[in-house]
C-alpha atoms as a PDB file:
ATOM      1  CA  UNK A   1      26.938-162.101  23.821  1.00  0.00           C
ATOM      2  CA  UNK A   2      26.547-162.429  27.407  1.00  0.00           C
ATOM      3  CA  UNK A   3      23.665-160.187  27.989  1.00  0.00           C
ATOM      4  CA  UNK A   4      21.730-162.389  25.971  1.00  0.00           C
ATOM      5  CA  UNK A   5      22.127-165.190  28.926  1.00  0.00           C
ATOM      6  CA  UNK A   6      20.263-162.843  31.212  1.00  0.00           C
ATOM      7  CA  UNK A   7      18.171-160.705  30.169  1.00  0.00           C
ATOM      8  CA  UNK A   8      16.922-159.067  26.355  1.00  0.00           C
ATOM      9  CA  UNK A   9      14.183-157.238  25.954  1.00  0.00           C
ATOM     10  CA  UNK A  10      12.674-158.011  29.557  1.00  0.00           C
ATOM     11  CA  UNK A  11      12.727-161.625  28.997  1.00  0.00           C
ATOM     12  CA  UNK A  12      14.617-163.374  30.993  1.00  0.00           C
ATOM     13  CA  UNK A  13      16.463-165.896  28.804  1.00  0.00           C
ATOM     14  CA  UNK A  14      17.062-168.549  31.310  1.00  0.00           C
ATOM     15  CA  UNK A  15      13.443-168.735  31.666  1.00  0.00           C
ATOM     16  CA  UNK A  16      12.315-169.157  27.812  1.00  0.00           C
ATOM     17  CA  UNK A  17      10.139-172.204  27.742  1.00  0.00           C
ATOM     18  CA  UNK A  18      11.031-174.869  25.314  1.00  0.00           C
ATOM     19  CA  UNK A  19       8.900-176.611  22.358  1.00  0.00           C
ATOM     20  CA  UNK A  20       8.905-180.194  21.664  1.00  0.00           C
ATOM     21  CA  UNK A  21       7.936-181.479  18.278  1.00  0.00           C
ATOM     22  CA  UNK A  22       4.644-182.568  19.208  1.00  0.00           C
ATOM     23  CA  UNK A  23       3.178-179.801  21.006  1.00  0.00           C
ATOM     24  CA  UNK A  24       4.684-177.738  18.184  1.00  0.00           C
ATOM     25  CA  UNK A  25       2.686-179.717  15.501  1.00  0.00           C
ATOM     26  CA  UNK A  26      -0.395-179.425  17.624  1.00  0.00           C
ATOM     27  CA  UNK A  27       0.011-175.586  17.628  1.00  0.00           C
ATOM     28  CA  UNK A  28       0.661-175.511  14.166  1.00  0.00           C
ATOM     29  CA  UNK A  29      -2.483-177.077  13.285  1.00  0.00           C
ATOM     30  CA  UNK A  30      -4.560-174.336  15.028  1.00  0.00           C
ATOM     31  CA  UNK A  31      -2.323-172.107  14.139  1.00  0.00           C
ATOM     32  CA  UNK A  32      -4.002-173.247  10.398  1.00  0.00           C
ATOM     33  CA  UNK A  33      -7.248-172.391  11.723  1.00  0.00           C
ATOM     34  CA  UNK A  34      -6.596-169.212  12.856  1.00  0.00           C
ATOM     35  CA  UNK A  35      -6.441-169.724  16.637  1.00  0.00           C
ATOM     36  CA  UNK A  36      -4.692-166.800  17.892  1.00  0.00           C
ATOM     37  CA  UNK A  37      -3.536-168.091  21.720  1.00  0.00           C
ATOM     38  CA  UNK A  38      -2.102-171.367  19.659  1.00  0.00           C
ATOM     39  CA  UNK A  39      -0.261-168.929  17.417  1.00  0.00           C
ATOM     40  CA  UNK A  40       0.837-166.884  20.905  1.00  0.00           C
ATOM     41  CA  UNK A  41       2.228-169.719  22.402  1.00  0.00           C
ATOM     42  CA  UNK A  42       4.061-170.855  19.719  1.00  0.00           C
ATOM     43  CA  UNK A  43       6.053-167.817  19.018  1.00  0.00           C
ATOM     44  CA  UNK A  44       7.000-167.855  23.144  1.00  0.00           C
ATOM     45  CA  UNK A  45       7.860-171.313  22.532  1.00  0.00           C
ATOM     46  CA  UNK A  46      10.421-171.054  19.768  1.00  0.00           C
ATOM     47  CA  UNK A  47      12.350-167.542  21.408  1.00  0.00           C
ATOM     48  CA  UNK A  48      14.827-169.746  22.066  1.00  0.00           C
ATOM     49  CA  UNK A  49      15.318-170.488  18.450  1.00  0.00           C
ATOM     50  CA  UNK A  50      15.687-166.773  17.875  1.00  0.00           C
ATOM     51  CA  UNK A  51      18.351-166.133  20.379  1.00  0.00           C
ATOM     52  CA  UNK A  52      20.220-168.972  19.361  1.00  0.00           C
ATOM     53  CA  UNK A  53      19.855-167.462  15.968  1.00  0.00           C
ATOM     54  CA  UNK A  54      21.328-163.792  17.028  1.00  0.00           C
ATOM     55  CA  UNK A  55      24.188-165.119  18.839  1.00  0.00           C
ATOM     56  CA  UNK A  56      25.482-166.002  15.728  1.00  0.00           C
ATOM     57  CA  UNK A  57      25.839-161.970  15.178  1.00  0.00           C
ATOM     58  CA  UNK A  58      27.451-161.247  18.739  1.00  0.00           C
ATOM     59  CA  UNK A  59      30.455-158.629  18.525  1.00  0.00           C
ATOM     60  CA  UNK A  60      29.057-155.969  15.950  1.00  0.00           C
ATOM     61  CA  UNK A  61      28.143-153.298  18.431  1.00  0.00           C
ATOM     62  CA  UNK A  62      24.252-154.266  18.074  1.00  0.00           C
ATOM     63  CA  UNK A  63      22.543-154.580  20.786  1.00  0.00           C
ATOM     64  CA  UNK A  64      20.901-157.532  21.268  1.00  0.00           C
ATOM     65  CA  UNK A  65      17.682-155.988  22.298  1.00  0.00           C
ATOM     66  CA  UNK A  66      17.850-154.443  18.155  1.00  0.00           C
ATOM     67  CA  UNK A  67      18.525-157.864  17.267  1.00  0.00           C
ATOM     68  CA  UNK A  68      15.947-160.271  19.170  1.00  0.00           C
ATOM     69  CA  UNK A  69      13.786-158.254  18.253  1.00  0.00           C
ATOM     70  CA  UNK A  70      14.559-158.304  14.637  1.00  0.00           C
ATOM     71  CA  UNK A  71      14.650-162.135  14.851  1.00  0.00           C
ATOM     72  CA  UNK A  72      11.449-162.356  16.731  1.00  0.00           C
ATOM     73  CA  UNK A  73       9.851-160.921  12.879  1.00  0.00           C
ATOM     74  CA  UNK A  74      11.963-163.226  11.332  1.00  0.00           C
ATOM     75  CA  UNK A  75      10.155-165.721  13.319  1.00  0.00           C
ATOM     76  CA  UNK A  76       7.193-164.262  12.660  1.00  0.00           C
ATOM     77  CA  UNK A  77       6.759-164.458   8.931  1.00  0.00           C
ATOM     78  CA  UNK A  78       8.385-167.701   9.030  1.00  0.00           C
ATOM     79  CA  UNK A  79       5.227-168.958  11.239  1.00  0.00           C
ATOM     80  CA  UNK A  80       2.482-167.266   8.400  1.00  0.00           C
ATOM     81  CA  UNK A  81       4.854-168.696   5.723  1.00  0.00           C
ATOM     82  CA  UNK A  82       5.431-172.108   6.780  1.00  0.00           C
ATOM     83  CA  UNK A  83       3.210-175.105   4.985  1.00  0.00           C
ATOM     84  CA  UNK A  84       3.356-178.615   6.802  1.00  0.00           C
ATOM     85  CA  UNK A  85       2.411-180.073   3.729  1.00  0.00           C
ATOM     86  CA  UNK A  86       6.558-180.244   3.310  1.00  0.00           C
ATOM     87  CA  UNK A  87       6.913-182.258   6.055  1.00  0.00           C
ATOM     88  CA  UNK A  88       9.798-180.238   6.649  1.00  0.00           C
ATOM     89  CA  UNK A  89      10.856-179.366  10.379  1.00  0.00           C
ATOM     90  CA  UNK A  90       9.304-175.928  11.255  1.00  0.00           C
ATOM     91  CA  UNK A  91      13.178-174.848  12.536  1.00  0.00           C
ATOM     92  CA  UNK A  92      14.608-176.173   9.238  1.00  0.00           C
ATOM     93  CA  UNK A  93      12.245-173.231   7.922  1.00  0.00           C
ATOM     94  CA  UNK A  94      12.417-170.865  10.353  1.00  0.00           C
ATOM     95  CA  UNK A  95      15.887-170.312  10.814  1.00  0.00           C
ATOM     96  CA  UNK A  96      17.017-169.095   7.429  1.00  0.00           C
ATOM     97  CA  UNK A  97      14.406-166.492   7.522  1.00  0.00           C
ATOM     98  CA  UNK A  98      15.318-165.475  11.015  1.00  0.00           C
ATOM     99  CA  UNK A  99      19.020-165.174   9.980  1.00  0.00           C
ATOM    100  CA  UNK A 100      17.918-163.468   6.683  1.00  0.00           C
ATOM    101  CA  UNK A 101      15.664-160.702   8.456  1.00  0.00           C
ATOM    102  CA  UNK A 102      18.762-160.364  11.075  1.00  0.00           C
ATOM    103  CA  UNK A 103      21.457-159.641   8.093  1.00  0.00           C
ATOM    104  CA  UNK A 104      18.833-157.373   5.895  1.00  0.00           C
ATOM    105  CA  UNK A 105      18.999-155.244   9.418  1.00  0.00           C
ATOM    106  CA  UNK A 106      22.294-155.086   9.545  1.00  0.00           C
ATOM    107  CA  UNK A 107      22.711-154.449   6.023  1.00  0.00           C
ATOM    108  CA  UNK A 108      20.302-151.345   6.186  1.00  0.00           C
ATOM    109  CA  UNK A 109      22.807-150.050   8.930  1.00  0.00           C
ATOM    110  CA  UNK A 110      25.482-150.670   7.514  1.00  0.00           C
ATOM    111  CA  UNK A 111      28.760-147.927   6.992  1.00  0.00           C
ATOM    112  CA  UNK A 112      28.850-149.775   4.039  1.00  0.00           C
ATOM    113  CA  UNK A 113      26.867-147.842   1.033  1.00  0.00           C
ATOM    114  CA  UNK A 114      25.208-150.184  -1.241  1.00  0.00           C
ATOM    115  CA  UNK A 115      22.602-148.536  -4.084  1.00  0.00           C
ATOM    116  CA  UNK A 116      19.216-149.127  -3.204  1.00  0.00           C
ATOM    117  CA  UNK A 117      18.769-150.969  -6.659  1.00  0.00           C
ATOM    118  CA  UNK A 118      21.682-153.118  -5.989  1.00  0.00           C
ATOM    119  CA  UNK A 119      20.365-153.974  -2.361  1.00  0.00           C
ATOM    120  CA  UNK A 120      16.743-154.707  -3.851  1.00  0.00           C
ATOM    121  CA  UNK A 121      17.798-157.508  -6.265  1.00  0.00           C
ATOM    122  CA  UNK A 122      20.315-158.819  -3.401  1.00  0.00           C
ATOM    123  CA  UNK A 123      17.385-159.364  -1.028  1.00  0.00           C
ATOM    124  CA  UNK A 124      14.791-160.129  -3.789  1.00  0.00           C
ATOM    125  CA  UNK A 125      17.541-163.277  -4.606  1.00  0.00           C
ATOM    126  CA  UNK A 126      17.902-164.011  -0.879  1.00  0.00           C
ATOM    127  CA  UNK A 127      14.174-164.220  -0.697  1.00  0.00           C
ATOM    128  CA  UNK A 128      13.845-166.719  -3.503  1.00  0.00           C
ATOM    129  CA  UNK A 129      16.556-168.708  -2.676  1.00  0.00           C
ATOM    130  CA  UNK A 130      14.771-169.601   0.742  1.00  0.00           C
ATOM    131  CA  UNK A 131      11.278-170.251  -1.271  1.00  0.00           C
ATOM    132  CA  UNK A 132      13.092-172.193  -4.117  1.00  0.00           C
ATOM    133  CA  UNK A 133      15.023-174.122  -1.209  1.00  0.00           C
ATOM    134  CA  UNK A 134      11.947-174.955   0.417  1.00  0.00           C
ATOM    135  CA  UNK A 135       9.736-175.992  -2.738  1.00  0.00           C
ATOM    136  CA  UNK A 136      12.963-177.962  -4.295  1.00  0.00           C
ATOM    137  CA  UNK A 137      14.062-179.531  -1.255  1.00  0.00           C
ATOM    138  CA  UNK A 138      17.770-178.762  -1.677  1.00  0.00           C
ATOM    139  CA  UNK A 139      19.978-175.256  -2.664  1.00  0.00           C
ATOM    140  CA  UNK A 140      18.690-173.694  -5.756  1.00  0.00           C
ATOM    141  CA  UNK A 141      20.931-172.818  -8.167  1.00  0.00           C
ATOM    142  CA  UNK A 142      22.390-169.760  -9.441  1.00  0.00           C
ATOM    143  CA  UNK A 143      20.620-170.019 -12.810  1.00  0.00           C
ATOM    144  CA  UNK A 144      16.987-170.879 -10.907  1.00  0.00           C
ATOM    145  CA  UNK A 145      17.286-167.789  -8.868  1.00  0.00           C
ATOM    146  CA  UNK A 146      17.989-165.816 -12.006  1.00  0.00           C
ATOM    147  CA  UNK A 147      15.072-167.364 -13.822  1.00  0.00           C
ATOM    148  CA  UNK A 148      13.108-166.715 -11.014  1.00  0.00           C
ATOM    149  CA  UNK A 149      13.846-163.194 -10.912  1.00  0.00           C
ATOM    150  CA  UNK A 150      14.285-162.743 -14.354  1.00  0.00           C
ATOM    151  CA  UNK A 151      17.622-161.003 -14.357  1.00  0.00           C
ATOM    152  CA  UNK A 152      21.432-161.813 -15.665  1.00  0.00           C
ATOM    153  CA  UNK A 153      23.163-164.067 -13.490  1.00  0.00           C
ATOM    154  CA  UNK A 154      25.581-162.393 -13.661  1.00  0.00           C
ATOM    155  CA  UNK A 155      23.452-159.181 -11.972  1.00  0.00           C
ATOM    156  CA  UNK A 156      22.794-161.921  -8.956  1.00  0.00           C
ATOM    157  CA  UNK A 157      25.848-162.846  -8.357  1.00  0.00           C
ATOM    158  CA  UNK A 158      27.393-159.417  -8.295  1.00  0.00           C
ATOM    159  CA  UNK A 159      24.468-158.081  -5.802  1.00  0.00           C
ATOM    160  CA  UNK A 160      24.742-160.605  -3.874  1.00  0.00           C
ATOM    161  CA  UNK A 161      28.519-160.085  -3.341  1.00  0.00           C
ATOM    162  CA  UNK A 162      28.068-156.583  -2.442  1.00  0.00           C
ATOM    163  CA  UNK A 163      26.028-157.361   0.382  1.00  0.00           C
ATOM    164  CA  UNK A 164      28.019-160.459   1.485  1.00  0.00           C
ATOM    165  CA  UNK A 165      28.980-160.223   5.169  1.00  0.00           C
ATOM    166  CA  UNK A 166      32.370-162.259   5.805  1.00  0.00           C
ATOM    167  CA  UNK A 167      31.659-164.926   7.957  1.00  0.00           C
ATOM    168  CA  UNK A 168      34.156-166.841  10.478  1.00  0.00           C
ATOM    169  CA  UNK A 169      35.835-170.171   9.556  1.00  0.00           C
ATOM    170  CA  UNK A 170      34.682-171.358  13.248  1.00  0.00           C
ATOM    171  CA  UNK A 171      30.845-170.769  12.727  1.00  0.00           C
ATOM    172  CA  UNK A 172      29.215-173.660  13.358  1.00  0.00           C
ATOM    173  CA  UNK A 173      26.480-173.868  10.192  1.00  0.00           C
ATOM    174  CA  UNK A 174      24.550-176.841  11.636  1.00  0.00           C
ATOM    175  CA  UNK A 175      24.637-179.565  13.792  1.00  0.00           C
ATOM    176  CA  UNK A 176      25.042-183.552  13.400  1.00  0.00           C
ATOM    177  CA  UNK A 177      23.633-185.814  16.204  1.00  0.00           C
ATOM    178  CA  UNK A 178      24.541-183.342  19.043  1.00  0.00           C
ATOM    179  CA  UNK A 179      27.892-181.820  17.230  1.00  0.00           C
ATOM    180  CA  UNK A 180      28.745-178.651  15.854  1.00  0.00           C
ATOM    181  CA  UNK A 181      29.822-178.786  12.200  1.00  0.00           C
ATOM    182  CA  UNK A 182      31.635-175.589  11.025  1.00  0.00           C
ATOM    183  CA  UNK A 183      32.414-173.714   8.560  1.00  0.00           C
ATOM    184  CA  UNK A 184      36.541-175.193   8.465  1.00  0.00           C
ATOM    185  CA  UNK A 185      35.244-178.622   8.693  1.00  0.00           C
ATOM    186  CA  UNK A 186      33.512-177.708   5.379  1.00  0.00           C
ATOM    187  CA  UNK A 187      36.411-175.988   3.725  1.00  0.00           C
ATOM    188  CA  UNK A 188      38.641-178.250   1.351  1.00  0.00           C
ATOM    189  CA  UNK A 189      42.504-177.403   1.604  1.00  0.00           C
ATOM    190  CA  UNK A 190      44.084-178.198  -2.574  1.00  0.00           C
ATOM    191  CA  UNK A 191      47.467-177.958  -0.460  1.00  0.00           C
ATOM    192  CA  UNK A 192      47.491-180.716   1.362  1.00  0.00           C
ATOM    193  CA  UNK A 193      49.351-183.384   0.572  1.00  0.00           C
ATOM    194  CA  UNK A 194      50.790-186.807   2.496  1.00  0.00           C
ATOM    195  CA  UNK A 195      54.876-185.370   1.224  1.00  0.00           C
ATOM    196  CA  UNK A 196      53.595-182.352   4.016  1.00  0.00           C
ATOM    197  CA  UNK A 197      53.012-184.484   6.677  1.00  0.00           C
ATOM    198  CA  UNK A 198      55.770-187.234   6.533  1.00  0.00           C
ATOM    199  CA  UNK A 199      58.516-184.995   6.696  1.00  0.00           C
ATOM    200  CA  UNK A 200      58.087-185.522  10.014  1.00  0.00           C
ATOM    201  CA  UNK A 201      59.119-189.047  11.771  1.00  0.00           C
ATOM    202  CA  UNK A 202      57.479-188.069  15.154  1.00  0.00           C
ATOM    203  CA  UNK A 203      53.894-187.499  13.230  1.00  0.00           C
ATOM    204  CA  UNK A 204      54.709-190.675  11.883  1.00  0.00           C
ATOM    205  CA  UNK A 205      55.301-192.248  14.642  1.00  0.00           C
ATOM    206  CA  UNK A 206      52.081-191.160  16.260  1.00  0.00           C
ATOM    207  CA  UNK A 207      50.282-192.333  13.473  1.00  0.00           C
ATOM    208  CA  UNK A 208      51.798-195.931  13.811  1.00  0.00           C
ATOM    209  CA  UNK A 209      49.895-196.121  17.088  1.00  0.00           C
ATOM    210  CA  UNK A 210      46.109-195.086  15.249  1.00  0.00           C
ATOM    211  CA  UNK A 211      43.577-197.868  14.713  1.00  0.00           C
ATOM    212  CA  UNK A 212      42.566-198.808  10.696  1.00  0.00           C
ATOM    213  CA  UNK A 213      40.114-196.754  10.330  1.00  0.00           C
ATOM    214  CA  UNK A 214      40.951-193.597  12.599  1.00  0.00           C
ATOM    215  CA  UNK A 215      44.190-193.748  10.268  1.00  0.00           C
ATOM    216  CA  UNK A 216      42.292-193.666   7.521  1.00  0.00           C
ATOM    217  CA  UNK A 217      40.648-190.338   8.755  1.00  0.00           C
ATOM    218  CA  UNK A 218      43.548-188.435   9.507  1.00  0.00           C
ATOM    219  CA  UNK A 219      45.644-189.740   5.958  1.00  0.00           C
ATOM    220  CA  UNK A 220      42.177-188.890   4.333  1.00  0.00           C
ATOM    221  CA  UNK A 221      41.395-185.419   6.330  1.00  0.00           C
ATOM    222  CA  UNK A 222      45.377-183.846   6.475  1.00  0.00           C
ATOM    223  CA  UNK A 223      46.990-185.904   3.622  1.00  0.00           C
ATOM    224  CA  UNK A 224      44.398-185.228   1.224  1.00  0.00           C
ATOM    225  CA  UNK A 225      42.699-182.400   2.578  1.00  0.00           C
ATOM    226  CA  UNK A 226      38.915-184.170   2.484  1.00  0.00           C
ATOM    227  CA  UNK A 227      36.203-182.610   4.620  1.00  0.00           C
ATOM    228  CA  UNK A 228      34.188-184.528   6.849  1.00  0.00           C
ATOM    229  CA  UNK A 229      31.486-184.875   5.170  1.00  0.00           C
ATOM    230  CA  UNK A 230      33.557-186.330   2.170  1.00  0.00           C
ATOM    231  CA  UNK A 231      35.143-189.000   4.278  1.00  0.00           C
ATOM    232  CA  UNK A 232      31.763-189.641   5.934  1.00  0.00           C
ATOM    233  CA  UNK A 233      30.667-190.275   2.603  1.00  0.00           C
ATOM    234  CA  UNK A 234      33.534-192.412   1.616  1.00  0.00           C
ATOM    235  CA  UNK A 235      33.678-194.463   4.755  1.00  0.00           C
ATOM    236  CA  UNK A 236      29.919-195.045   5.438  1.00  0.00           C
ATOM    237  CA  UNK A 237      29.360-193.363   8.389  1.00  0.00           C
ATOM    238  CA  UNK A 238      28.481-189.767   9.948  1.00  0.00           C
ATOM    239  CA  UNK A 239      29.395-186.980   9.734  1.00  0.00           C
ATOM    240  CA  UNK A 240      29.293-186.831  13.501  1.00  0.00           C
ATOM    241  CA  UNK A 241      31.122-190.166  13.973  1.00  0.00           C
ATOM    242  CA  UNK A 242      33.609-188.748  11.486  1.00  0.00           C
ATOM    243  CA  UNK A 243      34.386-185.793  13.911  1.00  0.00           C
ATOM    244  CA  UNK A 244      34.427-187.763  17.049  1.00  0.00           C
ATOM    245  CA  UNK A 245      36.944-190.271  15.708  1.00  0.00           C
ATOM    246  CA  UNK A 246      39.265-187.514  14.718  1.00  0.00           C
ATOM    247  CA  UNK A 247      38.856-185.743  17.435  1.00  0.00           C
ATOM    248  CA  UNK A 248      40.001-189.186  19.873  1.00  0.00           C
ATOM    249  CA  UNK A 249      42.267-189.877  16.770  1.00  0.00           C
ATOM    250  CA  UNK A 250      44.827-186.641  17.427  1.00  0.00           C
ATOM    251  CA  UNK A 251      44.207-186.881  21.207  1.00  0.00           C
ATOM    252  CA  UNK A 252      45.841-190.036  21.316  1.00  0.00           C
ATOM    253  CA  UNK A 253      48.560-188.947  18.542  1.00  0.00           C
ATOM    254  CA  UNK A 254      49.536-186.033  20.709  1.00  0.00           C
ATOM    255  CA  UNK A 255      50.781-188.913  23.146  1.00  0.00           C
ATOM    256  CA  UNK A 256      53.438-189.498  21.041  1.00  0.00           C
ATOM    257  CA  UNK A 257      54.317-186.501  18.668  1.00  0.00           C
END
């Protein structure tokens, strides 16, 4: 979305100022006590949040204008929602409701028809996953957000579905220390298996030349078809550290394969 690197809605995007933590807390608290220029400020400090949000949603034929400003309400009831009592970051908050009041736009406009009452419990569920996620501290399940609704699982899972936008195996879905995890990093692969890989000697070869443990990650990543966040949790490290050793791991295979 390039436009959104110059200029959307007037604002010049280059030019967005930028909220640290503590100045954001400070806000936050006045915010509490209904100080309106606090409450100003931090909405023009976390625009930034939003845009990074809506590039997420680049190539649909929005504009971005539609869409930042769709994200800016997102922000918006995220900042009358959100309860520091949590002590949960205000961006760990914010940006599932952004990206949920971005996708209920698009949904509205979609080609796609999708019964009103069908749409309803779909958004109703999306709704109460965010407040079950934020009161339990991890993903709800299935069953809470039926309870919580009072409806047939089954009736959740099948809205849901109907409004389910497919989604890019290179979308980054959050980030580790300063790297992008996505979606493929996430994804286990049931096919692979060691018998796929040795069939070649060069591979082999190259994997002669690995340290111990960047060995490990590649046999455990392609041989066994582990995400990173399983063989960060096998090997005792991050998931981050995990990515950056396979990443130098395969650069210095390619020497010799």
């Amino acid at each position: 979305m390039a436009a959104s690197k110059v200029d959307i809605c007037g604002v010049n995007t280059s030019r967005l100022p930028k909220m640290d933590s503590k100045r954001g807390a400070e806000l936050m608290e006045r915010i509490a006590h209904g100080d309106e220029a606090a409450r100003e400020e931090f909405i023009k400090g976390n625009l930034r949040l939003v845009l990074s949000v809506i590039q997420r949603f680049s190539g649909r034929g929005e504009s971005a204008d539609d869409l930042f400003q769709i994200g800016c309400i997102g922000l918006i009831k995220a900042i009358d929602n959100f309860d520091t009592s949590h002590g949960v970051r205000f961006s760990t908050y914010a940006v599932p409701m952004i990206i949920g009041e971005v996708r209920r736009y698009l949904r509205d406009n979609s080609s796609m028809r999708v019964s009103r009452s069908v749409r309803d419990t779909a958004y109703h569920a999306l709704r109460e996953r965010t407040r079950l996620e934020y009161e339990l501290g991890r993903e709800p399940t299935l069953s809470e957000i039926a309870k919580a609704l009072d409806v047939p699982e089954e009736e959740v899972v099948f809205a849901l579905d109907a409004i389910a936008d497919p989604v890019s195996l290179n979308e980054p879905v959050f980030r580790d220390d300063g790297d992008a995890v996505f979606i493929v990093d996430q994804v286990r692969d049931e096919k692979a298996c060691e018998e796929n890989w040795l069939n070649s000697v060069a591979l082999k070869t190259g994997m002669d030349h690995l340290p111990e443990r960047e060995r490990r990650i590649i046999e455990m990543r392609f041989f066994l078809g582990r995400t990173q966040t399983e063989v960060a949790g096998e090997i005792g490290i991050s998931q981050a550290q995990v990515s950056r050793l396979e990443k130098h791991a395969l650069g210095l295979m390619r020497k010799y394969v």
